[in-house]
N, C-alpha and C. Protein backbone atom coordinates (compact mmCIF):
# COMPACT_ATOMS: atom_id res chain seq x y z
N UNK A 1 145.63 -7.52 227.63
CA UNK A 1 146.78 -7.45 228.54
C UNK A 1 148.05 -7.08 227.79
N UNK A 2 147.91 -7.63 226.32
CA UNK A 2 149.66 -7.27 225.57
C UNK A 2 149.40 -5.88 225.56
N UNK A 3 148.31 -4.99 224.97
CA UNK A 3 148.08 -3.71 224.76
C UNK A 3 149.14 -2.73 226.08
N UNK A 4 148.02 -3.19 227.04
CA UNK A 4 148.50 -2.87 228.31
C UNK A 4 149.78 -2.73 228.23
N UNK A 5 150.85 -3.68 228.51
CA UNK A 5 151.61 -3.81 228.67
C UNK A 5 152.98 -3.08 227.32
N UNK A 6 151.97 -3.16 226.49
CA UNK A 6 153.40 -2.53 225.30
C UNK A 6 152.97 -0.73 225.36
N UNK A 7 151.86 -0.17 225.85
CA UNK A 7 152.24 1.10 226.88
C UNK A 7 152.62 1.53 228.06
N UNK A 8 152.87 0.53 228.63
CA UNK A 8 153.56 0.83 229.94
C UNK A 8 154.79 1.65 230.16
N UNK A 9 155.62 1.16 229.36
CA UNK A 9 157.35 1.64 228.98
C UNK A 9 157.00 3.46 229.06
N UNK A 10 155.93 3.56 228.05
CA UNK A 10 155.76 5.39 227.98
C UNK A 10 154.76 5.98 228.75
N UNK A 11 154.42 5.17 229.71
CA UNK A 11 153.87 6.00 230.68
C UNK A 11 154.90 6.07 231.81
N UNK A 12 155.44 5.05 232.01
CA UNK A 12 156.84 5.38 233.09
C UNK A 12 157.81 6.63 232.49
N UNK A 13 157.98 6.66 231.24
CA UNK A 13 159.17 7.32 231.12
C UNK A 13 158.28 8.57 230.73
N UNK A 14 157.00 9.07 230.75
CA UNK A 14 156.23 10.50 230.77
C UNK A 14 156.02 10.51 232.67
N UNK A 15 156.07 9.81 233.22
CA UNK A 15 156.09 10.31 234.97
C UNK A 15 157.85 10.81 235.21
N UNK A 16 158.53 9.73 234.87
CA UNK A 16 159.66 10.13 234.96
C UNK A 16 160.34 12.19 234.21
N UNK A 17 159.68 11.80 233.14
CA UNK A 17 159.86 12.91 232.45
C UNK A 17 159.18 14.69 233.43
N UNK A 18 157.84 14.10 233.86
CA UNK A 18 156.96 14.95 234.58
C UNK A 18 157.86 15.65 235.91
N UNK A 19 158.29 14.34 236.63
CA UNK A 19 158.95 14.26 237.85
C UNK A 19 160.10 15.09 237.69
N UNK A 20 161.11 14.94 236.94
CA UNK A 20 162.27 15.48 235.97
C UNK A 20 162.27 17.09 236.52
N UNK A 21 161.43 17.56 235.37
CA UNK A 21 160.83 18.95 235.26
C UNK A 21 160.61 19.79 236.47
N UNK A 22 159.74 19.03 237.35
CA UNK A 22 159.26 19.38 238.63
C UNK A 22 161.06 20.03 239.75
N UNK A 23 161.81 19.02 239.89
CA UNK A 23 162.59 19.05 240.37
C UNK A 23 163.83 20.13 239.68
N UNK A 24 163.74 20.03 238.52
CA UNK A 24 164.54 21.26 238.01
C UNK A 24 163.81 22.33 237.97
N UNK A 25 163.57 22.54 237.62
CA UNK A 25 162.50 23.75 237.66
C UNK A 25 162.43 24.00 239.27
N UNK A 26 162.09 23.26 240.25
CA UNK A 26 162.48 23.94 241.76
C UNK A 26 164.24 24.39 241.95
N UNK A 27 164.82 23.54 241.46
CA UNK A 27 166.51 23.13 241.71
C UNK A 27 167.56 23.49 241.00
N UNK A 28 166.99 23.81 239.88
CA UNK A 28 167.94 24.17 238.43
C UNK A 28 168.84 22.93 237.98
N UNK A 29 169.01 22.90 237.17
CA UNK A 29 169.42 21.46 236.40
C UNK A 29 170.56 20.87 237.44
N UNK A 30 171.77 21.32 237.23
CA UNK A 30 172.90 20.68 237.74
C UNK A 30 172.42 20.67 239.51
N UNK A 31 171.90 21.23 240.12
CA UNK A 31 171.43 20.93 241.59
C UNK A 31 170.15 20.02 241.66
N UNK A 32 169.53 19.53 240.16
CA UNK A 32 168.37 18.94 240.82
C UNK A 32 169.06 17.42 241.08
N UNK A 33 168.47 16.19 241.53
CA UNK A 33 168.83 14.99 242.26
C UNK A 33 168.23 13.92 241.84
N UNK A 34 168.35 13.14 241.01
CA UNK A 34 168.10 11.91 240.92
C UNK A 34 167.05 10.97 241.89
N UNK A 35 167.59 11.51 242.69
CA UNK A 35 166.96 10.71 244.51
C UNK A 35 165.77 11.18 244.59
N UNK A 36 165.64 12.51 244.42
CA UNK A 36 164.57 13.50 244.20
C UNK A 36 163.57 12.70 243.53
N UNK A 37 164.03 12.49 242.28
CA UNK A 37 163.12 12.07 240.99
C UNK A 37 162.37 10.62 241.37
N UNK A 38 163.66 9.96 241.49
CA UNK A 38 163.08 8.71 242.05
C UNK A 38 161.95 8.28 243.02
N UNK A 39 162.74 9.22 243.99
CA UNK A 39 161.49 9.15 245.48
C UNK A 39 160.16 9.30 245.20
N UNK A 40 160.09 10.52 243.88
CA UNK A 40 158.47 11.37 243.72
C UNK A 40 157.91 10.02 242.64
N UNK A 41 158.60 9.16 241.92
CA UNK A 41 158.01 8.55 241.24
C UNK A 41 158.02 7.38 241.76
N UNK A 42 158.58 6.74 242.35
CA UNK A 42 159.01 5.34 242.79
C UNK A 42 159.46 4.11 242.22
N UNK A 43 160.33 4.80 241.05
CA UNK A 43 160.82 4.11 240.16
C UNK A 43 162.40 4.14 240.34
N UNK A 44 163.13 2.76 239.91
CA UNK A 44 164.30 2.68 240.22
C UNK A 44 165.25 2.96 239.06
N UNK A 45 166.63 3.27 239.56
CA UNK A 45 167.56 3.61 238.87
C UNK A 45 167.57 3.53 237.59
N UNK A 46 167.77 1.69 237.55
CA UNK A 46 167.14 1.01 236.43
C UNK A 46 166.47 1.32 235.39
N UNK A 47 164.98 2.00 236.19
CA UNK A 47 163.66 2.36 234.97
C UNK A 47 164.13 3.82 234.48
N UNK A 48 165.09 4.54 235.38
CA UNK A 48 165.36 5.61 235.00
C UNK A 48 166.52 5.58 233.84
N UNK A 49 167.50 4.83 233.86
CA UNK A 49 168.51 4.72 233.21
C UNK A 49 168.37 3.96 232.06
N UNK A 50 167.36 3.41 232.06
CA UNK A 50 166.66 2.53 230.57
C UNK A 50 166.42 3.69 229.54
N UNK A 51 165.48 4.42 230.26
CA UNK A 51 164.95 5.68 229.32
C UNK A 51 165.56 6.85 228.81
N UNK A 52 166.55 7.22 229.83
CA UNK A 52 167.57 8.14 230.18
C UNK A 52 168.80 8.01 230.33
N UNK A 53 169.55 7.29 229.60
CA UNK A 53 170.91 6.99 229.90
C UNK A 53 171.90 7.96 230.89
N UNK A 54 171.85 9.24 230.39
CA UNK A 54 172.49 10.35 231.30
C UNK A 54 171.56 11.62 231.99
N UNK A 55 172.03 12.13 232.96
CA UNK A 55 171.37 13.39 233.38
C UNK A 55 171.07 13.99 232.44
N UNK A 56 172.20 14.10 231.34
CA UNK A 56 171.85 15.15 230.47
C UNK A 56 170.81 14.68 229.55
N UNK A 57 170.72 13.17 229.38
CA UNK A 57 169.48 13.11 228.54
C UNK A 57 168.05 13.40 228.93
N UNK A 58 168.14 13.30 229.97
CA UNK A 58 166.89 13.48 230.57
C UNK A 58 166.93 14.94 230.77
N UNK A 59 167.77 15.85 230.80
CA UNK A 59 167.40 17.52 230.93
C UNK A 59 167.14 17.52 229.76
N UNK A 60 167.60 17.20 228.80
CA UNK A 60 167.02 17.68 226.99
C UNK A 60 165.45 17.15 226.89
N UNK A 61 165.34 15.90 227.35
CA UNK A 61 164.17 15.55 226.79
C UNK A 61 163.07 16.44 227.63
N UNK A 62 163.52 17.13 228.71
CA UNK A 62 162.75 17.66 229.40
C UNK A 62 162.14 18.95 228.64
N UNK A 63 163.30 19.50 228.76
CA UNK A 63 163.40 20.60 227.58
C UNK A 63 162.58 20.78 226.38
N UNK A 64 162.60 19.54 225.22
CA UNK A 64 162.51 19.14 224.15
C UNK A 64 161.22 18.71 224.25
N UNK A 65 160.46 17.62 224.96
CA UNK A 65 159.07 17.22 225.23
C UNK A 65 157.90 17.86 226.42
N UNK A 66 158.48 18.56 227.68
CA UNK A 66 157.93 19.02 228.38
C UNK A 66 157.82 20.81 227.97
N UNK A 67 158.84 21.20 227.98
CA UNK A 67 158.63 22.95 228.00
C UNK A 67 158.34 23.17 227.05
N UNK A 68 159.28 22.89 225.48
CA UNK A 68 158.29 23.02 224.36
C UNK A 68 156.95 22.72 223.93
N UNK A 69 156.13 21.58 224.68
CA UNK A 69 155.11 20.77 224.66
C UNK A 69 154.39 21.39 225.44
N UNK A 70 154.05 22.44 226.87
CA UNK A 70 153.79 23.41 226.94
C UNK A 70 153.69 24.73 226.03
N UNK A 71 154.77 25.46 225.72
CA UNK A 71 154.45 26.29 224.65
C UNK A 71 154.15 25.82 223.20
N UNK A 72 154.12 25.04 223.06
CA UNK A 72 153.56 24.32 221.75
C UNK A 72 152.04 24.71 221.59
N UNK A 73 151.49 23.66 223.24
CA UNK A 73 150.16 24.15 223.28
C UNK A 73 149.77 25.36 223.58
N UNK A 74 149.82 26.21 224.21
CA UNK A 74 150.22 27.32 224.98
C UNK A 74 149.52 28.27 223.39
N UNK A 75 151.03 29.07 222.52
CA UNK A 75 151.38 29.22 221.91
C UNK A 75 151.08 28.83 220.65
N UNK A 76 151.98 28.09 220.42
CA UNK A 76 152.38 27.96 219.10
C UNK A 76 151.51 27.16 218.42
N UNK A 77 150.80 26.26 218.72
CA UNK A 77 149.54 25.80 217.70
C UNK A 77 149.05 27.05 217.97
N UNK A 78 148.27 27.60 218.95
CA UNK A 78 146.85 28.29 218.88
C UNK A 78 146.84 29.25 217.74
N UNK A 79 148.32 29.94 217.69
CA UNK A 79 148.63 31.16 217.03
C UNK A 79 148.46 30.32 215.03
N UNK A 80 148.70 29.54 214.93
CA UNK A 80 149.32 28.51 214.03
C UNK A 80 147.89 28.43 213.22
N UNK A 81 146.98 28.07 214.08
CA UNK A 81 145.76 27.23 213.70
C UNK A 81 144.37 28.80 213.78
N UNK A 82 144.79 29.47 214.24
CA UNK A 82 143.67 30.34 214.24
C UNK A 82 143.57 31.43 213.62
N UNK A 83 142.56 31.75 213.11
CA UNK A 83 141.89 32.46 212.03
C UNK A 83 141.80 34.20 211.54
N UNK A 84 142.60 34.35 213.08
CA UNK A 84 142.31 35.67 213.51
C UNK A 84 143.58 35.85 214.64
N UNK A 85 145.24 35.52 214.29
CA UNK A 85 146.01 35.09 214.73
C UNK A 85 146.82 36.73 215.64
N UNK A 86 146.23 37.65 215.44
CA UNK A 86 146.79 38.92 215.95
C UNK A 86 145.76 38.94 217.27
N UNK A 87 144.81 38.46 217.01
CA UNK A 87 143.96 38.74 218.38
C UNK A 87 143.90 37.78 219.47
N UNK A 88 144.10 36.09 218.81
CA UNK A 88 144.74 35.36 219.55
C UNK A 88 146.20 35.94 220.29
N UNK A 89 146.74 36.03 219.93
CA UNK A 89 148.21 36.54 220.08
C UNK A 89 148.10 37.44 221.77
N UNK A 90 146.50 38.60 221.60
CA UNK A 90 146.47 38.99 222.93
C UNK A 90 145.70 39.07 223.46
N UNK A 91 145.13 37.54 223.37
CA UNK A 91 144.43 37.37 224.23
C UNK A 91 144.98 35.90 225.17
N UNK A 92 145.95 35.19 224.34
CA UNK A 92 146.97 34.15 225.31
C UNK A 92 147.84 35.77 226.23
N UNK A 93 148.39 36.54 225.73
CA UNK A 93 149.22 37.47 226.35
C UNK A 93 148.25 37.84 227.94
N UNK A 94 147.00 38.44 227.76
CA UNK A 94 146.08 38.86 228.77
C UNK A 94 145.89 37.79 229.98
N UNK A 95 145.72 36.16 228.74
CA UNK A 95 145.63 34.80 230.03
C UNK A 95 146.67 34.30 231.14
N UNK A 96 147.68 34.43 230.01
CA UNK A 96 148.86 34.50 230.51
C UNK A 96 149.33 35.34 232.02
N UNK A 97 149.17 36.56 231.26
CA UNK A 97 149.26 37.79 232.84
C UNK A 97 148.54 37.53 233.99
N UNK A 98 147.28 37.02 233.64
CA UNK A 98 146.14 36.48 234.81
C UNK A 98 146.77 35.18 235.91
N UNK A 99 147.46 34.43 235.08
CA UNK A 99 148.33 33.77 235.71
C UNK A 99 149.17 33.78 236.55
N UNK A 100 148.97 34.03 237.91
CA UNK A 100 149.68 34.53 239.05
C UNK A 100 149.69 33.75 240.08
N UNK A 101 149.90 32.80 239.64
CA UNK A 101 149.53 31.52 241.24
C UNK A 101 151.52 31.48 241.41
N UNK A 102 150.99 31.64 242.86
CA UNK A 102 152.54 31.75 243.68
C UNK A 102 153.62 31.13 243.20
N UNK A 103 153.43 29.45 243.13
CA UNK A 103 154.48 29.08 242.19
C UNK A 103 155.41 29.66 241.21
N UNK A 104 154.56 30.13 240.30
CA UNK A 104 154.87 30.44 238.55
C UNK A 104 155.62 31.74 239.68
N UNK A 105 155.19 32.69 239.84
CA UNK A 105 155.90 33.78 240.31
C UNK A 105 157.01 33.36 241.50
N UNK A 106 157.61 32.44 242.29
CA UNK A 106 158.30 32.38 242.65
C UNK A 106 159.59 31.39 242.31
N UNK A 107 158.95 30.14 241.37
CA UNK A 107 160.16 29.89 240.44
C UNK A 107 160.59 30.45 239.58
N UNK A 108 159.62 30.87 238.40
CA UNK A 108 159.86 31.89 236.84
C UNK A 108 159.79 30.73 236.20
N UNK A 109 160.24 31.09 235.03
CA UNK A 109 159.74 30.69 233.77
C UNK A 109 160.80 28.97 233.67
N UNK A 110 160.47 28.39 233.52
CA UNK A 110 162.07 27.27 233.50
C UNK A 110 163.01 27.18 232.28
N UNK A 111 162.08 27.50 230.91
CA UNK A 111 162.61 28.21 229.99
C UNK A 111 164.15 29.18 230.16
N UNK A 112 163.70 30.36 230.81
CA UNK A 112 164.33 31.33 230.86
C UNK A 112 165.27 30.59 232.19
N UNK A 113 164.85 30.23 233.15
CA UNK A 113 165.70 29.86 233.72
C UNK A 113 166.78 28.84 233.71
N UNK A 114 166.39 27.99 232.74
CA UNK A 114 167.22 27.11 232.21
C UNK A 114 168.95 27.63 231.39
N UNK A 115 168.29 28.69 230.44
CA UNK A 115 168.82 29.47 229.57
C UNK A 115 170.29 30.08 230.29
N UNK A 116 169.44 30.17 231.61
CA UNK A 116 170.61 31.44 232.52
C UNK A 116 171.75 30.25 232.56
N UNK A 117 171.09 29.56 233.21
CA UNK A 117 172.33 28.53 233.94
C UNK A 117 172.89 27.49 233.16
N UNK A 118 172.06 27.01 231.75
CA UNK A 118 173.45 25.78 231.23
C UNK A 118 173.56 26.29 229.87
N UNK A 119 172.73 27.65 229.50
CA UNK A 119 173.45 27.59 227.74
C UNK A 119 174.94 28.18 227.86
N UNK A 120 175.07 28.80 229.13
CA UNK A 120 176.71 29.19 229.03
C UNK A 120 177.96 27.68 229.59
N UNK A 121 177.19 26.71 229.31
CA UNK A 121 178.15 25.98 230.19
C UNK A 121 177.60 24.41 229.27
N UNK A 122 176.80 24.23 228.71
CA UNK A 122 176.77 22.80 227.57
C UNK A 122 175.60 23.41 226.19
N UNK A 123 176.93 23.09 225.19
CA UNK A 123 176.22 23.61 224.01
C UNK A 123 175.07 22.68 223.62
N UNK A 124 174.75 21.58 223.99
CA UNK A 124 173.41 20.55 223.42
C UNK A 124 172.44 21.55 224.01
N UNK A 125 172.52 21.90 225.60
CA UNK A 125 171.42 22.56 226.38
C UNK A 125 171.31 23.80 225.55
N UNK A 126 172.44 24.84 224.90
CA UNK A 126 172.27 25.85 224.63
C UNK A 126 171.27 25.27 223.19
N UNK A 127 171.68 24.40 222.38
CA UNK A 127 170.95 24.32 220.84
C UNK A 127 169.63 24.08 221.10
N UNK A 128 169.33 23.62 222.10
CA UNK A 128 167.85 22.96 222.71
C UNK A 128 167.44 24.30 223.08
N UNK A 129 167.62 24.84 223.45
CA UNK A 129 166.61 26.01 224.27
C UNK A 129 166.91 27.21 222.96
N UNK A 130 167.75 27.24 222.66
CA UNK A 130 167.72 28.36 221.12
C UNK A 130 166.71 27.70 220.30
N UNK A 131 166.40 26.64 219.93
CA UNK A 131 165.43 26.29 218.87
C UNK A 131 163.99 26.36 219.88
N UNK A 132 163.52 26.22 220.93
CA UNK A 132 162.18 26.86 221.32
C UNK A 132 162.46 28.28 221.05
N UNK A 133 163.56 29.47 221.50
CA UNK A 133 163.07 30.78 221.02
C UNK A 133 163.18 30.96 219.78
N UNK A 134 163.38 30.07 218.47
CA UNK A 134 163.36 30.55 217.53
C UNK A 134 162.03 30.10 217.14
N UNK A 135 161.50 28.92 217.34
CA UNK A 135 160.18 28.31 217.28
C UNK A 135 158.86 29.34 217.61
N UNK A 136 159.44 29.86 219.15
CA UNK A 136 158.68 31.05 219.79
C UNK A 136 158.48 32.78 218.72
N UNK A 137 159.78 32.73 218.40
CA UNK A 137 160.14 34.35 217.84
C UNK A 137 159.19 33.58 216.25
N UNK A 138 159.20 32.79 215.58
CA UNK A 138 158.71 32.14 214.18
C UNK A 138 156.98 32.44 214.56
N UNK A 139 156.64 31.74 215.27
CA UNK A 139 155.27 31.96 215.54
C UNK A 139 154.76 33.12 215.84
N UNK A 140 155.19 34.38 216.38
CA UNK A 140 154.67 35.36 216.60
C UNK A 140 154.61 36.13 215.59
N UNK A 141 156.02 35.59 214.89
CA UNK A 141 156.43 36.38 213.13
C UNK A 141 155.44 36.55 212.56
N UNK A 142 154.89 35.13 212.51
CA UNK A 142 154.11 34.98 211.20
C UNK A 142 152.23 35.00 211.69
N UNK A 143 152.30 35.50 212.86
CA UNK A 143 150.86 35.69 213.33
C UNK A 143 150.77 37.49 212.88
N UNK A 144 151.90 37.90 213.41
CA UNK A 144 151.91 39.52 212.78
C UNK A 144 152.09 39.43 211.19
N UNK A 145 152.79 38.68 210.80
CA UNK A 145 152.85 39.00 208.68
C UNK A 145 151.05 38.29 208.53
N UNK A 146 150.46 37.13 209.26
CA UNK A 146 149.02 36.99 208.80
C UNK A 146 148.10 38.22 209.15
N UNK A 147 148.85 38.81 210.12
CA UNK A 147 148.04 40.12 210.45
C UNK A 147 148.31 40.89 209.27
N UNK A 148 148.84 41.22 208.89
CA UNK A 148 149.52 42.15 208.04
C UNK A 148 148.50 42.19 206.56
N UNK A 149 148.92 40.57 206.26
CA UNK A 149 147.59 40.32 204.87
C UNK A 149 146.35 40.86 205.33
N UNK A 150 146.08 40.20 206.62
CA UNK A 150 144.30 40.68 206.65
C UNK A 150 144.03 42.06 207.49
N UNK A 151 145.18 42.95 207.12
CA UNK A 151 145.03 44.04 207.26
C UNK A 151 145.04 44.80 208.77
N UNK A 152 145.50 44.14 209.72
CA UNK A 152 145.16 44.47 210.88
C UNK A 152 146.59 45.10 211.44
N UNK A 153 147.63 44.75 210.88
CA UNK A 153 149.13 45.04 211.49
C UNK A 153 148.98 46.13 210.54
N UNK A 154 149.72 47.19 210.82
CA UNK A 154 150.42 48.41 209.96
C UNK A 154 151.28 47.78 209.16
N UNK A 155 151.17 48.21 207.93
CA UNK A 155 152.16 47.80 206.79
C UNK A 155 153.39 48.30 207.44
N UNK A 156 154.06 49.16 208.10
CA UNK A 156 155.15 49.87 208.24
C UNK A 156 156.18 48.54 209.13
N UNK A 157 155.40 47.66 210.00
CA UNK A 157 155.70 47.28 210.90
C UNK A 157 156.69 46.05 210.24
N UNK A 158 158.24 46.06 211.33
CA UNK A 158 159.13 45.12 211.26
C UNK A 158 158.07 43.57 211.58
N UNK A 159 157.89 42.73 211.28
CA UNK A 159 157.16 42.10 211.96
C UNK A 159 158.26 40.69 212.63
N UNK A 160 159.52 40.86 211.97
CA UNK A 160 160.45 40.08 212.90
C UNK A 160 161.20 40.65 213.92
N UNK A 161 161.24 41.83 213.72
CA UNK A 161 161.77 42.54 214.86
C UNK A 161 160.40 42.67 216.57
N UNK A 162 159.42 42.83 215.89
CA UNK A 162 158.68 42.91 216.83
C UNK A 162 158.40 41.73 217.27
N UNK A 163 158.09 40.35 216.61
CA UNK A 163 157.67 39.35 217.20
C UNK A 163 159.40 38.79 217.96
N UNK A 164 160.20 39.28 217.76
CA UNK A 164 161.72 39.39 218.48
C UNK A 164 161.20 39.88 220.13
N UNK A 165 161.17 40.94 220.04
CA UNK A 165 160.54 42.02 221.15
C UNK A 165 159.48 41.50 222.03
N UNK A 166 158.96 40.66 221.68
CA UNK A 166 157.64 40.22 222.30
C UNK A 166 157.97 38.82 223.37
N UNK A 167 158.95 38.44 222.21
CA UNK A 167 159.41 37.26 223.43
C UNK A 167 160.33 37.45 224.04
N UNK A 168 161.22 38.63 223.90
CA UNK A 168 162.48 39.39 224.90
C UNK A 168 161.77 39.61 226.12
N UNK A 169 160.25 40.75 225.69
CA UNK A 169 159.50 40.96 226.81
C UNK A 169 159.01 40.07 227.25
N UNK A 170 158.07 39.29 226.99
CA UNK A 170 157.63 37.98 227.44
C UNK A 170 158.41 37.42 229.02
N UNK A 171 159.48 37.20 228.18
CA UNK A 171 160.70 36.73 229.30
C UNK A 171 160.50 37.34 230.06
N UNK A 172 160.93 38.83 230.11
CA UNK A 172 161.58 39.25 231.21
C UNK A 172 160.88 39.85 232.23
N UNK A 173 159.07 39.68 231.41
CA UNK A 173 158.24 40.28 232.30
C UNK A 173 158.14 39.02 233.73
N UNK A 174 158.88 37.81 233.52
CA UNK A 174 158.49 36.73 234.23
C UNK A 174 160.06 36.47 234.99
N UNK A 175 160.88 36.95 234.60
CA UNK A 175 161.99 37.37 234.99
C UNK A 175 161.88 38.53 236.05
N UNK A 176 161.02 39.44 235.73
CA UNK A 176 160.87 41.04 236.64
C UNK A 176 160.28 40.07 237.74
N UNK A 177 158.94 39.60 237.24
CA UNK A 177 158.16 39.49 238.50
C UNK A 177 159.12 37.98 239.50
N UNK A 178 160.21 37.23 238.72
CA UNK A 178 160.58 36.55 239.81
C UNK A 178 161.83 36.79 240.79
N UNK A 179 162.05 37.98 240.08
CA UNK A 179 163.24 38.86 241.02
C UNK A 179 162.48 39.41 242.02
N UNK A 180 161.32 40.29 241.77
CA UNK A 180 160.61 40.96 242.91
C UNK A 180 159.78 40.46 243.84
N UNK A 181 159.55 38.80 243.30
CA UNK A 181 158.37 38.04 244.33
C UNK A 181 156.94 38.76 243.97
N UNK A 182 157.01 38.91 242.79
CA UNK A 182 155.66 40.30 242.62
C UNK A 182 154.53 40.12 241.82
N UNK A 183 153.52 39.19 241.87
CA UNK A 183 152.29 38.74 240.98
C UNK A 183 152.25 40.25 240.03
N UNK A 184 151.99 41.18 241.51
CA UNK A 184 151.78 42.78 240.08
C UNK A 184 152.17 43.03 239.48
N UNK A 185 153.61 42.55 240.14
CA UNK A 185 154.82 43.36 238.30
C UNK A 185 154.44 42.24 237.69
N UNK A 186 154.43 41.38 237.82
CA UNK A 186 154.06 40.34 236.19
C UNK A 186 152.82 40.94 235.73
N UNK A 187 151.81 41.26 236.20
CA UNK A 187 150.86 41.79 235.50
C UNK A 187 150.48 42.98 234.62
N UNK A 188 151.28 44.15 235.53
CA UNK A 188 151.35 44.95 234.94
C UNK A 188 152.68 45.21 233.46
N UNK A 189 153.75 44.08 234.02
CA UNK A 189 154.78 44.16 232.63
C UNK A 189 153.45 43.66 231.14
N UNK A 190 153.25 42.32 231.78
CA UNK A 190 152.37 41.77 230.51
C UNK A 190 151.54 42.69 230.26
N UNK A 191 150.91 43.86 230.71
CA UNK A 191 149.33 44.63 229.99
C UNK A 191 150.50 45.30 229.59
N UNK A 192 151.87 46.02 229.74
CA UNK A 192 152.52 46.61 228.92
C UNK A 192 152.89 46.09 227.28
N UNK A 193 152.94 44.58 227.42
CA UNK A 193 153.50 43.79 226.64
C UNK A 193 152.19 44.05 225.57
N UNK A 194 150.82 43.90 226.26
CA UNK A 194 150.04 43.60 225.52
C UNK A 194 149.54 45.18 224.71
N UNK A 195 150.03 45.99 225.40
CA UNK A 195 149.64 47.43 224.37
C UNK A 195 150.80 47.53 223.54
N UNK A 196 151.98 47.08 223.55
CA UNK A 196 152.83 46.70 222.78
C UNK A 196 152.33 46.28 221.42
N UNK A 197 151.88 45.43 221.30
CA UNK A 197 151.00 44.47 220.29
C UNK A 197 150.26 44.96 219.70
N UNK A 198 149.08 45.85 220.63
CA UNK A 198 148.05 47.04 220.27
C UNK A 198 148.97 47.88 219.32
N UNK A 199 149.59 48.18 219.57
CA UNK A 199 150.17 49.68 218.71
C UNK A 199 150.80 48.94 217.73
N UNK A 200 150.98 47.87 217.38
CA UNK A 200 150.95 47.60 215.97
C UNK A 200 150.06 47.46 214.74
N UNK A 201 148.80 47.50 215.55
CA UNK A 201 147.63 47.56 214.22
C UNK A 201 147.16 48.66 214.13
N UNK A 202 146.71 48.72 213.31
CA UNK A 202 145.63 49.42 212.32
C UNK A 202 145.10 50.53 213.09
């Protein structure tokens, strides 16, 4: 029962956290609602304000444990940990594109959407979401320079400029498709993205 009970605290504040996300990501930060959060979890002010002292702490941690913690897994281990890190690279890109369930295409990315609306308006939000794209742009770096040793990238190739490029595109292919309401344009930006990649090897 003590077990129990001395994880409880972090499973409330990972629903809370879950709940969080959900609601911004529909709402965008400064419009999402507290009331919102609460209602979907059924936890009070209280349990919220224990964990979360301010809105804003709870948008960072969202940020910081949920979206990065997505592309972490996503991403950035797979590329990190695997053996053959240029072909991983497009074949998350290909899974990725396949990914077209209405949602994802009619909110976008929360990443990117985050980016729009508070890095011009609170610098914590802006340092938080600059260190996932540098985390993001680092990992692709160094999946193209491991390409590079085992011969598969063209020696010629910028490999920070391109793994730059990849998550510019990345974005904006999820950006295109949530301006147009358009599963296709996301699909077809990403197979662009992904011959992108192609024409860097060998």
């Amino acid at each position: 029962m003590v077990a129990m009970d001395a994880k409880q605290p972090d499973l409330t504040r990972d629903k809370l956290l879950r709940a969080a996300f959900g609601e911004i990501h529909r709402q965008g930060f400064q419009a999402a609602s507290i009331a919102n959060i609460l209602a979907d979890t059924g936890f009070t002010k209280g349990a919220l304000y224990h964990h979360f002292p301010t809105k804003q702490a709870l948008g960072l941690a969202v940020i910081e444990e949920v979206i990065y913690g997505y592309l972490d897994g996503l991403i950035f281990k797979a590329l990190g940990e695997s053996d053959r890190p240029v072909e991983t690279l497009l074949e998350i890109i290909s899974i990725s594109g396949a990914q077209t369930d209405r949602e994802s295409i009619c909110l976008g990315c929360p990443l990117n959407n985050l980016m729009q609306e508070m890095s011009p308006l609170d610098e914590a939000f802006k340092d938080c979401l600059n260190a996932i794209l540098i985390n993001w742009k680092g990992a692709v770096e160094q999946a193209l320079l491991r390409g590079k040793e085992q011969r598969v990238i063209r020696s010629d190739v910028d490999c920070g400029a391109a793994a730059l490029f990849v998550v510019s595109a990345w974005e904006g292919c999820v950006g295109t498709a949530k301006n147009l309401q358009s599963a296709e344009a996301y699909g077809l930006c990403m197979l662009q993205l992904h011959g992108f990649v192609s024409s860097l090897m060998i």
